[in-house]
PDB file of N, CA and C in Angstrom:
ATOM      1  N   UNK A   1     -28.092 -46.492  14.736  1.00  0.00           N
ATOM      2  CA  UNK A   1     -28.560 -47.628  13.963  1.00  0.00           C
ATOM      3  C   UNK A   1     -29.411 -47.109  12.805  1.00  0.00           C
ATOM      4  N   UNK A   2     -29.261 -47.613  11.642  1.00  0.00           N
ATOM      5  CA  UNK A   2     -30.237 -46.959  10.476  1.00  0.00           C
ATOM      6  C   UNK A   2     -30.560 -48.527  10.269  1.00  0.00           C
ATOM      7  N   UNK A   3     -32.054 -48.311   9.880  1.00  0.00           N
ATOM      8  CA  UNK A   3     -33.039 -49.078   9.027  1.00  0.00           C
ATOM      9  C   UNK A   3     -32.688 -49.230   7.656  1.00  0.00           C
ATOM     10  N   UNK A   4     -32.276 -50.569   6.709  1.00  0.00           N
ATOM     11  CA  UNK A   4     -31.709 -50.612   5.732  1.00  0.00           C
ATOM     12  C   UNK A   4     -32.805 -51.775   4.917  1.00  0.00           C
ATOM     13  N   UNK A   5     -33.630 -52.458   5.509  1.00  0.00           N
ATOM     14  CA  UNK A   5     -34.757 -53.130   4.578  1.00  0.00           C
ATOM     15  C   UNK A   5     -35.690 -53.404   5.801  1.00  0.00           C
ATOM     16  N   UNK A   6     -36.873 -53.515   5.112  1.00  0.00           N
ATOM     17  CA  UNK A   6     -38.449 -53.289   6.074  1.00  0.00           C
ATOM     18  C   UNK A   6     -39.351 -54.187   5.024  1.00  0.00           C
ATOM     19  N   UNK A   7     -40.045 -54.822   5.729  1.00  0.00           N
ATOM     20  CA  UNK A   7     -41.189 -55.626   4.760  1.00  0.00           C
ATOM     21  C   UNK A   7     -42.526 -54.289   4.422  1.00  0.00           C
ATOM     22  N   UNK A   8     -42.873 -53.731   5.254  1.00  0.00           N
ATOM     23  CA  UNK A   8     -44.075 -52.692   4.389  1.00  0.00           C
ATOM     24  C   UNK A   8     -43.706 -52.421   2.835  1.00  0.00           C
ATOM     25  N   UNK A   9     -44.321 -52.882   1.720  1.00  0.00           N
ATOM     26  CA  UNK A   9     -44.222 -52.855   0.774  1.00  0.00           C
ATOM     27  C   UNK A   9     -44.949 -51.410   0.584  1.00  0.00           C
ATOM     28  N   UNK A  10     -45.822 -51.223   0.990  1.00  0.00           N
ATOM     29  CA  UNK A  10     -46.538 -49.504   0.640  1.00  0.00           C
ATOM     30  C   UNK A  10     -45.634 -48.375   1.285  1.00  0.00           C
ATOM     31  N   UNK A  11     -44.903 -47.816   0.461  1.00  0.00           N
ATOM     32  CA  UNK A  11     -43.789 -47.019   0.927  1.00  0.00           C
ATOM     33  C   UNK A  11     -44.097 -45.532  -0.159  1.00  0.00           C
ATOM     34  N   UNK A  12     -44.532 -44.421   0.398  1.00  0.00           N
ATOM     35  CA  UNK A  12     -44.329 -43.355  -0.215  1.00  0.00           C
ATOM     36  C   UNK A  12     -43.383 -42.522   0.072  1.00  0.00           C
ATOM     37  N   UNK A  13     -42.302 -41.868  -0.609  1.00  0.00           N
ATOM     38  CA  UNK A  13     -41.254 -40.707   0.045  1.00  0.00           C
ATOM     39  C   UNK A  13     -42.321 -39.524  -0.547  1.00  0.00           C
ATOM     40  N   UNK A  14     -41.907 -38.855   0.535  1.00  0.00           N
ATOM     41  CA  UNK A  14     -42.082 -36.809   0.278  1.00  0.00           C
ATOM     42  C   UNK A  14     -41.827 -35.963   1.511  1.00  0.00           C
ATOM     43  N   UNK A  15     -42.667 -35.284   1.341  1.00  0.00           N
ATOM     44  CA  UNK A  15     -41.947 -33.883   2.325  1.00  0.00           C
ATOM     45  C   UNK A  15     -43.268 -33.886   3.381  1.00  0.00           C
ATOM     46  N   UNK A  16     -42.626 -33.383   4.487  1.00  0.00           N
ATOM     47  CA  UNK A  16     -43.888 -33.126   5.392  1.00  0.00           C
ATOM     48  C   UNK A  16     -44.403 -31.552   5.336  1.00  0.00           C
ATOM     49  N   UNK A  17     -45.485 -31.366   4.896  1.00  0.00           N
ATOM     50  CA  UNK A  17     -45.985 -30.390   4.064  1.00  0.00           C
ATOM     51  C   UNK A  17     -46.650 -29.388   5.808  1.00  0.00           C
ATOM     52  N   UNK A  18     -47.419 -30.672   6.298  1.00  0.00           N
ATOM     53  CA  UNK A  18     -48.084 -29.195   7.576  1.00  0.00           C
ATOM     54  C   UNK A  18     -48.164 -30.279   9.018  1.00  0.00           C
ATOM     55  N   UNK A  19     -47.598 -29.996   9.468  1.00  0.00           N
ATOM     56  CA  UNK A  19     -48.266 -30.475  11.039  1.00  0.00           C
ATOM     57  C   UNK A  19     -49.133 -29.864  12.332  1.00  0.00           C
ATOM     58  N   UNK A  20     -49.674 -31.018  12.120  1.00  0.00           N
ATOM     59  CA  UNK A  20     -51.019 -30.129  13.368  1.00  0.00           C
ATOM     60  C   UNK A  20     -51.049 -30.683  14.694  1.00  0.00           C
ATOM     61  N   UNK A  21     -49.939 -30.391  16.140  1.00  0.00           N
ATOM     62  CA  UNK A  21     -50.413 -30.863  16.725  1.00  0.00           C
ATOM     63  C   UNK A  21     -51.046 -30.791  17.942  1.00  0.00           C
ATOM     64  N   UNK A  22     -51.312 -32.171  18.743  1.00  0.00           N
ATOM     65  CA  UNK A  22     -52.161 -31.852  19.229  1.00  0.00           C
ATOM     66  C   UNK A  22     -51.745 -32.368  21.013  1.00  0.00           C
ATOM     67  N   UNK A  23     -52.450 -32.334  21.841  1.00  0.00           N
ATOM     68  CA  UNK A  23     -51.834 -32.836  23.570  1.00  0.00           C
ATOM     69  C   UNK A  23     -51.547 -34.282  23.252  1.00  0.00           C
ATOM     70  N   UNK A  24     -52.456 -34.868  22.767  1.00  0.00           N
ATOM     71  CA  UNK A  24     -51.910 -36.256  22.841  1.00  0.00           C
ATOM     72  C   UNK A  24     -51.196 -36.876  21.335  1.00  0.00           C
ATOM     73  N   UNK A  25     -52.312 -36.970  20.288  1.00  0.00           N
ATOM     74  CA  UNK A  25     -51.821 -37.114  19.065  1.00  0.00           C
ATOM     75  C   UNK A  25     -52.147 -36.212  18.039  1.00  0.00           C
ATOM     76  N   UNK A  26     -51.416 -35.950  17.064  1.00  0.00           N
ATOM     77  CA  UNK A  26     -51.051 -35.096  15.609  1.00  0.00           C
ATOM     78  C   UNK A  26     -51.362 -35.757  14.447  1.00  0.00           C
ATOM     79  N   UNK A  27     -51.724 -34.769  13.845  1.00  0.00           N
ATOM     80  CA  UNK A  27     -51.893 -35.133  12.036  1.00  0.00           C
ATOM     81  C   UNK A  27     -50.820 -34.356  11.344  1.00  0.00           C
ATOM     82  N   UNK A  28     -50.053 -35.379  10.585  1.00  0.00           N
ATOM     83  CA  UNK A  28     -48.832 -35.080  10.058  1.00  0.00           C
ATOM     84  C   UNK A  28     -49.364 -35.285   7.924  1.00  0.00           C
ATOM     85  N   UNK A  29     -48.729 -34.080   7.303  1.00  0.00           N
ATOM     86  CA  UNK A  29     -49.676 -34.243   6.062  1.00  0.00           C
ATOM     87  C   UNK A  29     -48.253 -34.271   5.551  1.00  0.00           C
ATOM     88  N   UNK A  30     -47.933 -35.783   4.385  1.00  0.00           N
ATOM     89  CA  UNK A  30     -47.067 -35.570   3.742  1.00  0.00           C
ATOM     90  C   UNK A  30     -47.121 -35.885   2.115  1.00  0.00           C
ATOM     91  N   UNK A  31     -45.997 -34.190   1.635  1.00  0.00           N
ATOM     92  CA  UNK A  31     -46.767 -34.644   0.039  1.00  0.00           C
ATOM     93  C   UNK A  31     -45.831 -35.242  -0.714  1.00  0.00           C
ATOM     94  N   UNK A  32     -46.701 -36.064  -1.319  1.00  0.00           N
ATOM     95  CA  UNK A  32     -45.757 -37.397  -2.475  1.00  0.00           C
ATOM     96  C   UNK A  32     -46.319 -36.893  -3.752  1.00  0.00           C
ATOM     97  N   UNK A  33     -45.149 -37.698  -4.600  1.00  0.00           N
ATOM     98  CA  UNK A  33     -46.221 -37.607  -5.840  1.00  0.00           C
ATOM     99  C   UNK A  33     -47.287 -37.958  -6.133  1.00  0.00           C
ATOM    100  N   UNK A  34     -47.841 -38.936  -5.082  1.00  0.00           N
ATOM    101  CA  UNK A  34     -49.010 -39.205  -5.753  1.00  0.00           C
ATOM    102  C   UNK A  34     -50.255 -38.302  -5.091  1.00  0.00           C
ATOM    103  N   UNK A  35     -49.824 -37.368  -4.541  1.00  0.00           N
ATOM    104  CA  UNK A  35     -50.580 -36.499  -3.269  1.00  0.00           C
ATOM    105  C   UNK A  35     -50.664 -36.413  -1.820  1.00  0.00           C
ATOM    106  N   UNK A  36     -51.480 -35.979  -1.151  1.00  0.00           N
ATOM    107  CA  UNK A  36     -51.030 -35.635   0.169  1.00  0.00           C
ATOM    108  C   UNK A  36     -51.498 -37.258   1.354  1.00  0.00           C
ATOM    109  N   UNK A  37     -50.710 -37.869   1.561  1.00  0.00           N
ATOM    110  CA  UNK A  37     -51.130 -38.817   2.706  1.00  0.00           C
ATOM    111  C   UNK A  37     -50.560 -38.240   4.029  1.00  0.00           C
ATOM    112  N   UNK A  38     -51.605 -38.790   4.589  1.00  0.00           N
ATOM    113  CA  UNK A  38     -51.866 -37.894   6.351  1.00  0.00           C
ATOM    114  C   UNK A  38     -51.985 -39.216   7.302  1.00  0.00           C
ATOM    115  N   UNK A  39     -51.005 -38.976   8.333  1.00  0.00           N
ATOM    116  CA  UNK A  39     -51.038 -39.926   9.298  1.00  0.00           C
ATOM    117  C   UNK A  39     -50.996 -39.373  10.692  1.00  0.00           C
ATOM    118  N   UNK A  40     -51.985 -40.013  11.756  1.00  0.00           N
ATOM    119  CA  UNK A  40     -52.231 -39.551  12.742  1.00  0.00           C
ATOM    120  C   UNK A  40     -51.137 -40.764  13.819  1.00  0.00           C
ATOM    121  N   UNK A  41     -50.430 -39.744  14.537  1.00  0.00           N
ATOM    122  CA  UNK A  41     -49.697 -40.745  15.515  1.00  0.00           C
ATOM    123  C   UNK A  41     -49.707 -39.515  16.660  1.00  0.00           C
ATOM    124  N   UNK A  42     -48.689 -40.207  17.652  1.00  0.00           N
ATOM    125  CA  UNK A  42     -48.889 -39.516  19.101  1.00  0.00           C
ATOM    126  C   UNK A  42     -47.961 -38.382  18.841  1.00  0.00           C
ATOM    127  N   UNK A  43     -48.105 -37.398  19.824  1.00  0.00           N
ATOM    128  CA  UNK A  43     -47.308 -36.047  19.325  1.00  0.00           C
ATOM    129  C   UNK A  43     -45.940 -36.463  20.008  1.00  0.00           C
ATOM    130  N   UNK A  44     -45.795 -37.473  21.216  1.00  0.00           N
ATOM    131  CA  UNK A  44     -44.804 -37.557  21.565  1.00  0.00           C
ATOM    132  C   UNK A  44     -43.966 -38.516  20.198  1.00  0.00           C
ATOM    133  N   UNK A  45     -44.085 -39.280  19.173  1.00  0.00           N
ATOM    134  CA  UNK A  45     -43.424 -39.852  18.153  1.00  0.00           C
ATOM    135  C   UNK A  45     -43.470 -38.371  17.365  1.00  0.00           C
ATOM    136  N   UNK A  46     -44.162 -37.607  17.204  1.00  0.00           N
ATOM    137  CA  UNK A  46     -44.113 -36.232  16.443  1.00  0.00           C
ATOM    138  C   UNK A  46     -42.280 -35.863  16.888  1.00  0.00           C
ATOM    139  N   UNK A  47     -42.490 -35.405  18.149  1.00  0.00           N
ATOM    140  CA  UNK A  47     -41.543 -34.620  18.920  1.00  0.00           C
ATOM    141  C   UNK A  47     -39.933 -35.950  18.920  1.00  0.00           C
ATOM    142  N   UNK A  48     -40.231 -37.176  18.735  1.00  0.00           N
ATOM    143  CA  UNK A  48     -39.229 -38.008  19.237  1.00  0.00           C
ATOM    144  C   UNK A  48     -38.466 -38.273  17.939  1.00  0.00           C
ATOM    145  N   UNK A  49     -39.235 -38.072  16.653  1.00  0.00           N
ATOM    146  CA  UNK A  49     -38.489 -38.018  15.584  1.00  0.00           C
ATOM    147  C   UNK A  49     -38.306 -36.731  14.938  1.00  0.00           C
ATOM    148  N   UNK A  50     -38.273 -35.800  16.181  1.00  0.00           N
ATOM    149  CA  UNK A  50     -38.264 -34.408  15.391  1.00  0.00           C
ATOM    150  C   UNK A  50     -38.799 -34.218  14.067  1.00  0.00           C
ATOM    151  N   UNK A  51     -39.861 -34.380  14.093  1.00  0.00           N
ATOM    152  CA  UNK A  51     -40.630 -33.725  12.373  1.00  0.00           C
ATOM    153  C   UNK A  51     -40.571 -32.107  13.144  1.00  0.00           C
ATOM    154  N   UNK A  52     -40.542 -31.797  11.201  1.00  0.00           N
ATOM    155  CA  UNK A  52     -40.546 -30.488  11.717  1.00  0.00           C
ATOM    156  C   UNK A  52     -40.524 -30.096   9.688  1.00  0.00           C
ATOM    157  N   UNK A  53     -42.117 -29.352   9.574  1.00  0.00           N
ATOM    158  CA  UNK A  53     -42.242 -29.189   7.710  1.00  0.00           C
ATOM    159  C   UNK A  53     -41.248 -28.904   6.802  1.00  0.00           C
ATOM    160  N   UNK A  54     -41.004 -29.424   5.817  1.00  0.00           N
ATOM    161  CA  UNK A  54     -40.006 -29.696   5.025  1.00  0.00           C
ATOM    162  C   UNK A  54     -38.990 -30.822   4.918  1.00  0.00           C
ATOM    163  N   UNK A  55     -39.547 -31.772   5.895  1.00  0.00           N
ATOM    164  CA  UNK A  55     -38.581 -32.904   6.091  1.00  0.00           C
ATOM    165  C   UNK A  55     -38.741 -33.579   5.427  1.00  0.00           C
ATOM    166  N   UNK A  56     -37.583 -34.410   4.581  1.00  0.00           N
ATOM    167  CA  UNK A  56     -37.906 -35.529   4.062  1.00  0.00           C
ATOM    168  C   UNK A  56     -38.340 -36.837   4.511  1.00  0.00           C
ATOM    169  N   UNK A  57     -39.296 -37.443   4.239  1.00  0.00           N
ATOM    170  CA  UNK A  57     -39.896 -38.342   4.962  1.00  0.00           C
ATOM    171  C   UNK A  57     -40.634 -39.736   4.166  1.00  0.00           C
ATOM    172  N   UNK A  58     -40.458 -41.004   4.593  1.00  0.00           N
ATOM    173  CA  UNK A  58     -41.334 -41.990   3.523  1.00  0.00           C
ATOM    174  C   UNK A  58     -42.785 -42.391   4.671  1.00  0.00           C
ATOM    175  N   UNK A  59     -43.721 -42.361   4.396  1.00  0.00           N
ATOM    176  CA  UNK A  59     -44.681 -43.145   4.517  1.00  0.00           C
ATOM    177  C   UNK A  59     -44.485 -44.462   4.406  1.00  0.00           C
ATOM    178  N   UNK A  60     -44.929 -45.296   5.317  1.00  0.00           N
ATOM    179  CA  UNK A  60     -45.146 -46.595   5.204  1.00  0.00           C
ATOM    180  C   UNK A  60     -46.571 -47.096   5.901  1.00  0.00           C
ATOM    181  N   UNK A  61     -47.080 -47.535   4.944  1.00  0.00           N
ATOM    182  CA  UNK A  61     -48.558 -48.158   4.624  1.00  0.00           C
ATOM    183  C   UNK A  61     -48.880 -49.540   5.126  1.00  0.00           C
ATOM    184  N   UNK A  62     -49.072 -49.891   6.069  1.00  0.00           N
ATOM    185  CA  UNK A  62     -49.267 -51.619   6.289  1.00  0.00           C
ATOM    186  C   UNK A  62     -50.939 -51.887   6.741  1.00  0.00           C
ATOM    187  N   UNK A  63     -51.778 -52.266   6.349  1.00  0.00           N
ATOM    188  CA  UNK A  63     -53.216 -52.281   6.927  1.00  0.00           C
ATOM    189  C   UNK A  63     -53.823 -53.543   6.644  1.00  0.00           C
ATOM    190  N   UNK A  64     -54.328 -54.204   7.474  1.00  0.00           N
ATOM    191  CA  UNK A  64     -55.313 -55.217   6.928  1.00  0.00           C
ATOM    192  C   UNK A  64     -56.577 -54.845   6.176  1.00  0.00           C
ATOM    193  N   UNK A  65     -57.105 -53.670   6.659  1.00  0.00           N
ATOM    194  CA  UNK A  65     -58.171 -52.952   6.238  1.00  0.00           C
ATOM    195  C   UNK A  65     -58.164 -52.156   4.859  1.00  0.00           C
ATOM    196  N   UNK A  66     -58.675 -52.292   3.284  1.00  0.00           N
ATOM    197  CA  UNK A  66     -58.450 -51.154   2.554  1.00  0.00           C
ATOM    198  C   UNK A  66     -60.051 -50.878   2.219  1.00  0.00           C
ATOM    199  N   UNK A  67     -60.373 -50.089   2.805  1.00  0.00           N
ATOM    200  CA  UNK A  67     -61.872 -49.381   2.220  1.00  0.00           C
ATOM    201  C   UNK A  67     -62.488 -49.183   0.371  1.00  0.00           C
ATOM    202  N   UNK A  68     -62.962 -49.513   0.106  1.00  0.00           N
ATOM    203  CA  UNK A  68     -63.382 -48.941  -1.337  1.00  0.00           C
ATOM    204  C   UNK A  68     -64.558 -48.600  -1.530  1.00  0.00           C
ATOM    205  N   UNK A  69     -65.202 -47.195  -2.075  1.00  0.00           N
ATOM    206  CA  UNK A  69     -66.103 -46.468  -2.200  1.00  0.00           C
ATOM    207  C   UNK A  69     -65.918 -46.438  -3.889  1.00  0.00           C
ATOM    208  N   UNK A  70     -67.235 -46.810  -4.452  1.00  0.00           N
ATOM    209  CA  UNK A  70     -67.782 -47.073  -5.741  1.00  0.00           C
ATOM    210  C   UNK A  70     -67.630 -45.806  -6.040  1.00  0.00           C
ATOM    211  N   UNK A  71     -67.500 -44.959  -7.702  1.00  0.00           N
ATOM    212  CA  UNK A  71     -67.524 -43.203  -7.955  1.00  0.00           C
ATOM    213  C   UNK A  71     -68.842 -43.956  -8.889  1.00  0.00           C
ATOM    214  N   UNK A  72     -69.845 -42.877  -9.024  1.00  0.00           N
ATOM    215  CA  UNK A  72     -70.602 -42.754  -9.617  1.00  0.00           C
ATOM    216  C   UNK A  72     -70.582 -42.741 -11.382  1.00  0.00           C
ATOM    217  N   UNK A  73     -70.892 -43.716 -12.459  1.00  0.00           N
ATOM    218  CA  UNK A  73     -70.634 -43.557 -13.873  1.00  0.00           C
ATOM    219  C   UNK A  73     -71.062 -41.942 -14.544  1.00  0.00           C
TER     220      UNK A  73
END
């Protein structure tokens, strides 16, 4: 079965640059153009979608939560 439309509108493609994992869950770093987004999931979804660095891969972004930190003038 392939996935052919998804409502997450925050969708980045890139490559999975480094994986770190871990007994229970992993940090997976993937780079887009717009830079590196990192997502922490369980190592067993690590292992069940075979990542493995260099894969092509999209990010998908869905949060109720978006943080914003003021930069200094």
């Amino acid at each position: 079965m392939k996935t052919t439309t998804i409502n997450v509108r925050n969708q980045f493609r890139g490559r999975v640059k480094e994986i770190i994992l871990g007994p229970v869950v992993s940090e997976v770093d993937i780079e887009t153009p717009s830079g590196i987004v990192t997502s922490v999931i369980t190592t067993r979804s690590v292992e069940d979608l075979g990542l493995q660095v260099g894969n092509e891969v999209i990010a998908l972004i869905k949060s109720t939560d978006v943080a914003i930190a003021k930069l200094d003038d």
